[in-house]
C-alpha atoms as a PDB file:
ATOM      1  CA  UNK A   1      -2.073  20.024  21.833  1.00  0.00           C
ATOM      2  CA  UNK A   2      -4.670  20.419  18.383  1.00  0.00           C
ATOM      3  CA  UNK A   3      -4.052  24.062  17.855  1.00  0.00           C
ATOM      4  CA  UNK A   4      -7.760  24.224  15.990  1.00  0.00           C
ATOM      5  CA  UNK A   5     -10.818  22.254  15.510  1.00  0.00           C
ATOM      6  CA  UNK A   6     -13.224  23.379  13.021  1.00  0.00           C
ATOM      7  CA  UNK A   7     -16.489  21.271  12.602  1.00  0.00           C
ATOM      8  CA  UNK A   8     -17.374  21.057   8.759  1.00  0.00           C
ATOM      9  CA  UNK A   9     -20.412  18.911   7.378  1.00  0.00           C
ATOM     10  CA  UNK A  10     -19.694  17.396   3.570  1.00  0.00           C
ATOM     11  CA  UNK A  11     -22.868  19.362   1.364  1.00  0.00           C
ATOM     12  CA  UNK A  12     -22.750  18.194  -1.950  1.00  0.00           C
ATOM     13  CA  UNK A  13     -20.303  15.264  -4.076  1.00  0.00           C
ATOM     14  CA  UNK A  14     -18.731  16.327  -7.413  1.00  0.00           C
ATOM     15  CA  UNK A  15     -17.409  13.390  -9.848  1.00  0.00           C
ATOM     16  CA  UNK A  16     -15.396  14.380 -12.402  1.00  0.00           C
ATOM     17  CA  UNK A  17     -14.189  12.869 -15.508  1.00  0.00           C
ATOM     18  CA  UNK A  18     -11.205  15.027 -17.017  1.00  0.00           C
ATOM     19  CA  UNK A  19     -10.280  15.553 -20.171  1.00  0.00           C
ATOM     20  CA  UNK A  20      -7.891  13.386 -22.188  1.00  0.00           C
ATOM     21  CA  UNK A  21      -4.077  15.066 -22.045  1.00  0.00           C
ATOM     22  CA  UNK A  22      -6.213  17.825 -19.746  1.00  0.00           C
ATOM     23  CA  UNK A  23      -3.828  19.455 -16.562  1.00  0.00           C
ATOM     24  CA  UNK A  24      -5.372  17.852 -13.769  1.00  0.00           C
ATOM     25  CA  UNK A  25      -4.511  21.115 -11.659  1.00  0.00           C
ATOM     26  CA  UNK A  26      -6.330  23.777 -14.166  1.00  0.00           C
ATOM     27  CA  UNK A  27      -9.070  20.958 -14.497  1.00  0.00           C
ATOM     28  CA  UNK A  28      -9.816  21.024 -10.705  1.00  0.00           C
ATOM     29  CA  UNK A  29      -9.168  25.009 -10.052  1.00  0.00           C
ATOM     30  CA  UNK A  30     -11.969  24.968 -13.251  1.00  0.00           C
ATOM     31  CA  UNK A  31     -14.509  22.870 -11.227  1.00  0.00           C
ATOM     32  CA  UNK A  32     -13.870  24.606  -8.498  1.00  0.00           C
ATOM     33  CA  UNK A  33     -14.742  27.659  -9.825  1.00  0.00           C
ATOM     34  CA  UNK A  34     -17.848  26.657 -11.922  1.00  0.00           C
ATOM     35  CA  UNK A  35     -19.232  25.194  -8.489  1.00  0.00           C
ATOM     36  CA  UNK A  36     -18.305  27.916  -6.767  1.00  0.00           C
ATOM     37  CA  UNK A  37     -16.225  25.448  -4.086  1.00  0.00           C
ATOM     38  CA  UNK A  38     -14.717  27.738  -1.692  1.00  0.00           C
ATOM     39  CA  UNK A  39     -14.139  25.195   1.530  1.00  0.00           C
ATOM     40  CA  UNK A  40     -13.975  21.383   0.473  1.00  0.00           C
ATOM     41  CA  UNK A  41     -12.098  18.180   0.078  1.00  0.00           C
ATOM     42  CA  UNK A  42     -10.610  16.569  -2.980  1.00  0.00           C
ATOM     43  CA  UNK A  43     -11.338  13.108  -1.960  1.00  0.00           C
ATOM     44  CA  UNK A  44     -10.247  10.934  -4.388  1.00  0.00           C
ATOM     45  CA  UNK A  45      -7.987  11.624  -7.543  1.00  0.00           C
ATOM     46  CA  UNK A  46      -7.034   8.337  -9.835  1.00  0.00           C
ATOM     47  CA  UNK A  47      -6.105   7.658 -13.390  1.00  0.00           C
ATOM     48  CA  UNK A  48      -3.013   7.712 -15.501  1.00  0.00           C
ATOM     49  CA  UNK A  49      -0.495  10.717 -16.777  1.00  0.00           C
ATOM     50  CA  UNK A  50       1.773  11.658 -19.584  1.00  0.00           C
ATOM     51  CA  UNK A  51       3.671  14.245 -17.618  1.00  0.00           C
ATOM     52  CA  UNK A  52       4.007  14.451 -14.080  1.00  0.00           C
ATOM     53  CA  UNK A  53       5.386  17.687 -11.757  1.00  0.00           C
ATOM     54  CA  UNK A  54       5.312  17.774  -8.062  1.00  0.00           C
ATOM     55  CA  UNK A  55       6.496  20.280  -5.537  1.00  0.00           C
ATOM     56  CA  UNK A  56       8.517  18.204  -3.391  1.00  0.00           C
ATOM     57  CA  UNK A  57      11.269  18.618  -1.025  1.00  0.00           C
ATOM     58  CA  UNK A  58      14.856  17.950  -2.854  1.00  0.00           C
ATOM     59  CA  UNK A  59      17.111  18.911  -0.137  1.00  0.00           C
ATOM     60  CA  UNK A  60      17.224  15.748   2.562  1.00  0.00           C
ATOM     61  CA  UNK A  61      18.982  17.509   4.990  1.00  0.00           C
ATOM     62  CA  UNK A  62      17.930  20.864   5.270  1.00  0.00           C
ATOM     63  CA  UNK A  63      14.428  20.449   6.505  1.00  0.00           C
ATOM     64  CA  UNK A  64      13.564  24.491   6.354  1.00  0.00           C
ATOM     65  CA  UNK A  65      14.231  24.419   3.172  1.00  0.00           C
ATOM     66  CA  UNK A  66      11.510  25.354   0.364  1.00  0.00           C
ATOM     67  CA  UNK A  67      10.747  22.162  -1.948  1.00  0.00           C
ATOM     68  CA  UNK A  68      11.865  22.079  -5.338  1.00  0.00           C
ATOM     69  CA  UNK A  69      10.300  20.727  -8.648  1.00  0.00           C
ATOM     70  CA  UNK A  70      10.068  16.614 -10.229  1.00  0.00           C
ATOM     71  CA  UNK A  71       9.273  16.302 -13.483  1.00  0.00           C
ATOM     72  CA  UNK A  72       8.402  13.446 -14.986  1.00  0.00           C
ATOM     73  CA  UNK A  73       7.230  12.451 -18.491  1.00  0.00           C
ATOM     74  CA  UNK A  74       6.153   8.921 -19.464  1.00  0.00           C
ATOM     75  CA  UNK A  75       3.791   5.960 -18.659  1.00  0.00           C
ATOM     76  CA  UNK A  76       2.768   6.969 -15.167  1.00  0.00           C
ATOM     77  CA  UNK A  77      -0.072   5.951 -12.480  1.00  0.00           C
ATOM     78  CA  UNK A  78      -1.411   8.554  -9.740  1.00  0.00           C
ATOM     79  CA  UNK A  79      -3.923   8.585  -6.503  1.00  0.00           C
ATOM     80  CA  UNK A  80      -4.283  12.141  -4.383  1.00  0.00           C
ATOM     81  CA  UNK A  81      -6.309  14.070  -1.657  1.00  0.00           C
ATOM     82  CA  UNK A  82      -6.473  17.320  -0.447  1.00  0.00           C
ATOM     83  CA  UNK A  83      -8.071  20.323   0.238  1.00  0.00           C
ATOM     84  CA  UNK A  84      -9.934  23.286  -1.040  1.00  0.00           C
ATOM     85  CA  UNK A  85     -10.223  26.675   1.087  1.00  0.00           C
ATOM     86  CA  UNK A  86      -9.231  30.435  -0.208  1.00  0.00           C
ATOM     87  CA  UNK A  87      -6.521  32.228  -0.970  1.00  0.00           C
ATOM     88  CA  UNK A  88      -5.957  35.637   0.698  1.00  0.00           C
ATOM     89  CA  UNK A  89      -2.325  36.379  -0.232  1.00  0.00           C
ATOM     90  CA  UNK A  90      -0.841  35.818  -3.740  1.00  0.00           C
ATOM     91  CA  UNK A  91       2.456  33.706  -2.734  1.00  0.00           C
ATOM     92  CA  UNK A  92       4.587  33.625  -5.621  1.00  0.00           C
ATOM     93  CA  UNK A  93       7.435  30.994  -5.161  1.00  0.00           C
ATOM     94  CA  UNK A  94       6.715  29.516  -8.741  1.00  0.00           C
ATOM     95  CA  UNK A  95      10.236  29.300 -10.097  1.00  0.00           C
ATOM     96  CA  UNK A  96      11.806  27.362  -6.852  1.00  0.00           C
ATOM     97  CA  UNK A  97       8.935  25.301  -5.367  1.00  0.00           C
ATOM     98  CA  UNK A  98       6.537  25.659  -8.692  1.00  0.00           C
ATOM     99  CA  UNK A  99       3.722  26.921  -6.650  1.00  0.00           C
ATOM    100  CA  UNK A 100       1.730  30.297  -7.226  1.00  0.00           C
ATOM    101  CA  UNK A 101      -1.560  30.818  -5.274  1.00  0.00           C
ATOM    102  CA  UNK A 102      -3.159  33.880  -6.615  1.00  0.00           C
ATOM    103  CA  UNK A 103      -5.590  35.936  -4.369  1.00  0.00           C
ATOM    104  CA  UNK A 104      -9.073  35.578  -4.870  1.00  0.00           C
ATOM    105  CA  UNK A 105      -8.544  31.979  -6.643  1.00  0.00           C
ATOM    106  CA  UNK A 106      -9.444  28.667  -5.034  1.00  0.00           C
ATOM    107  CA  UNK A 107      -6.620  27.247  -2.612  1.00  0.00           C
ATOM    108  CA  UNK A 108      -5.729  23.876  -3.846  1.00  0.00           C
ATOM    109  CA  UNK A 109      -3.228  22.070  -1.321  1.00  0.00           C
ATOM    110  CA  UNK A 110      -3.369  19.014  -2.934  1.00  0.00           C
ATOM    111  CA  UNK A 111      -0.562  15.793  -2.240  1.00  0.00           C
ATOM    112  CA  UNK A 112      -0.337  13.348  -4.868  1.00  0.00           C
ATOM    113  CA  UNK A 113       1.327  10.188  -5.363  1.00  0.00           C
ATOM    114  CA  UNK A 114       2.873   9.064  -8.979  1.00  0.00           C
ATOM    115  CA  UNK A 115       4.251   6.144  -9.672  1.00  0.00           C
ATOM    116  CA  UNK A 116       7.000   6.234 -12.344  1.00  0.00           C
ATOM    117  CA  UNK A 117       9.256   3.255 -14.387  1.00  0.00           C
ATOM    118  CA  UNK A 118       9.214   1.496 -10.550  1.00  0.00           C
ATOM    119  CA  UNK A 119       9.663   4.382  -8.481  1.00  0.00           C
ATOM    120  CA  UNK A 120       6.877   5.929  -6.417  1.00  0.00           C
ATOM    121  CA  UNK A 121       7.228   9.931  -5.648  1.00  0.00           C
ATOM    122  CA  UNK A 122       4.880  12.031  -3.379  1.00  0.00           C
ATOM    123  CA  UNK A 123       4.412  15.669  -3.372  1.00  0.00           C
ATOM    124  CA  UNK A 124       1.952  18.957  -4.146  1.00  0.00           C
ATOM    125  CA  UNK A 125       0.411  18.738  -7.057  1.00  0.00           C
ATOM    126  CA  UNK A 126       1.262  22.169  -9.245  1.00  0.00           C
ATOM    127  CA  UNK A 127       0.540  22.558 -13.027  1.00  0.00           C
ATOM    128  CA  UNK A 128       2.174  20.450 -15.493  1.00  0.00           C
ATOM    129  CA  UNK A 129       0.481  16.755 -15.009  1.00  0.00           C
ATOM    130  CA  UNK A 130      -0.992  16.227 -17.793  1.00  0.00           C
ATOM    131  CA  UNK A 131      -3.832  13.043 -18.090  1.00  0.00           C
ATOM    132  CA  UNK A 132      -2.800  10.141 -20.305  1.00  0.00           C
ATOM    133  CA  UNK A 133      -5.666   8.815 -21.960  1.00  0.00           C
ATOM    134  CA  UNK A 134      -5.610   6.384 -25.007  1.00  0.00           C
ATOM    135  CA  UNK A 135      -9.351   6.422 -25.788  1.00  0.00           C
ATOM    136  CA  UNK A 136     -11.136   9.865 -26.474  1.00  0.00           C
ATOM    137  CA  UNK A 137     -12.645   9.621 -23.390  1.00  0.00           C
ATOM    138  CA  UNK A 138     -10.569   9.880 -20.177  1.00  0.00           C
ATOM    139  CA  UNK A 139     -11.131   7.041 -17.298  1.00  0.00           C
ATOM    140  CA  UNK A 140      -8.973   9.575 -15.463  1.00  0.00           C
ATOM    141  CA  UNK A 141     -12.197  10.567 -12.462  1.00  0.00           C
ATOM    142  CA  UNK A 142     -11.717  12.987  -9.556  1.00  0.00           C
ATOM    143  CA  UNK A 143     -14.395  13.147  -6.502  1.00  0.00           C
ATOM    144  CA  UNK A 144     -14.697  16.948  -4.894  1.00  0.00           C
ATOM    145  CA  UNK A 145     -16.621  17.528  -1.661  1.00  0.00           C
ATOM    146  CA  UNK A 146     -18.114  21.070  -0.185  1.00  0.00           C
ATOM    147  CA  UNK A 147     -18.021  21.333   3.219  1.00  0.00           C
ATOM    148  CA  UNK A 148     -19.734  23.891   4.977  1.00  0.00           C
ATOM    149  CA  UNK A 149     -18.798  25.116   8.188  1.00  0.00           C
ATOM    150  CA  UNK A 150     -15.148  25.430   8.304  1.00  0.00           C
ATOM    151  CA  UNK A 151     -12.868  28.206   6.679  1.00  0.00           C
ATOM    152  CA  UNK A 152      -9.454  27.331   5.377  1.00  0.00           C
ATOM    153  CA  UNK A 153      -7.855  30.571   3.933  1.00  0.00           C
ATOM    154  CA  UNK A 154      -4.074  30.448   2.374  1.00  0.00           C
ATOM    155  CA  UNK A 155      -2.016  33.173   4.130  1.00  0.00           C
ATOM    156  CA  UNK A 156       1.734  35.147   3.460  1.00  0.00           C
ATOM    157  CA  UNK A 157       3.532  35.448   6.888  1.00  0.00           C
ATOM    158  CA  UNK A 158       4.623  39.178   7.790  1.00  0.00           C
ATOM    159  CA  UNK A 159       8.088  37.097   8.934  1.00  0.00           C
ATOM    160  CA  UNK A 160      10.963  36.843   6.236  1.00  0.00           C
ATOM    161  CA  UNK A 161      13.144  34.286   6.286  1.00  0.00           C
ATOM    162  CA  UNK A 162      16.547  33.717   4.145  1.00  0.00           C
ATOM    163  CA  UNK A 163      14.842  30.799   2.429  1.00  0.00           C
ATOM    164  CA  UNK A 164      11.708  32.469   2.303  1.00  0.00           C
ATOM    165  CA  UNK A 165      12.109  36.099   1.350  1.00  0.00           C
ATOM    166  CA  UNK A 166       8.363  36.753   0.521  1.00  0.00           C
ATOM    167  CA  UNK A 167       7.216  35.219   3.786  1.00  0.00           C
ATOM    168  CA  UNK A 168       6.600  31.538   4.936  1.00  0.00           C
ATOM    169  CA  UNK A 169       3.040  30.216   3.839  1.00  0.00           C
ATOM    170  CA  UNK A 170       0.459  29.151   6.000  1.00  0.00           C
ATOM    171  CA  UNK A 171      -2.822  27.531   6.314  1.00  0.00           C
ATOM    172  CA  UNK A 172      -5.749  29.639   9.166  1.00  0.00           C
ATOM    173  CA  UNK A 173      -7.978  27.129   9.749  1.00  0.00           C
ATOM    174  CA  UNK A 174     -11.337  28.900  11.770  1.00  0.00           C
ATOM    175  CA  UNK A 175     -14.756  27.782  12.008  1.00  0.00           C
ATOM    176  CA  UNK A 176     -17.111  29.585   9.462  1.00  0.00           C
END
């Protein structure tokens, strides 16, 4: 059974064109920010990269554990989607899982897809892909949406686990 249904209408369209060798992660947190995007969609995200790193799980078989960190560097192709909401706890988990949501910032849960010397790896985008561009300006474009009328707020769990010693992360979802 859906656990919650929040109705959201899409307000406003942002197209992006990032800089050349820009990270696309500080790029988007940026635009967020500027437009003051607090509940939205990253709709689209396409263009080439130098360097590549994804939060991604590592371990095959043990599926509570936290994901680990690909890095890539070379000739590479992405696509990705997402979402934007808040986030109310700092979470911390940068040096397994490469992730850190500060409070107060923009909550980017973001999955791309790169495509690397004929291998194809999915996973949360984190800081460190950097745009490949060989003219001085990028063809690397990102669409953002703002939706109204649904809240998406990044949460710590009280619960500790083994694996997760500064709580388990979670996504509320609530209508505004």
């Amino acid at each position: 059974m859906v656990d919650v249904i929040a109705k959201a209408s899409l307000k406003e369209v942002f197209w992006a064109q990032l800089d050349p060798d820009g990270d696309v992660y500080e790029e988007i947190m940026e635009i967020c920010r500027r437009e003051n995007i607090v509940s939205g969609l990253v709709l689209n995200i396409v263009g080439g990269l130098r360097k590549a790193r994804l939060s991604m799980p590592v371990n095959a078989t043990d599926v509570e554990a936290p994901p680990g960190v690909l890095e890539l560097t070379g000739m590479m192709e992405c696509a990705g989607f997402g979402t934007i909401g808040r986030t109310i706890d700092t979470y911390d988990s940068e040096g397994v899982s490469g992730i850190l949501y500060e409070a107060g910032t923009p909550n980017l849960h973001i999955h791309m897809t790169v495509t690397h010397a004929g291998k194809t790896y999915m996973g949360h985008l984190i800081k460190g892909c950097q745009v490949r561009s060989l003219h001085p300006k990028s063809h690397f474009t990102i669409m953002l949406a703002r939706t109204e009328g649904a809240v998406l707020d990044f949460k710590v769990s009280k619960e500790r686990t083994d694996k997760y010693p500064r709580g388990i992360p979670i996504h509320d979802l609530r209508p505004a």
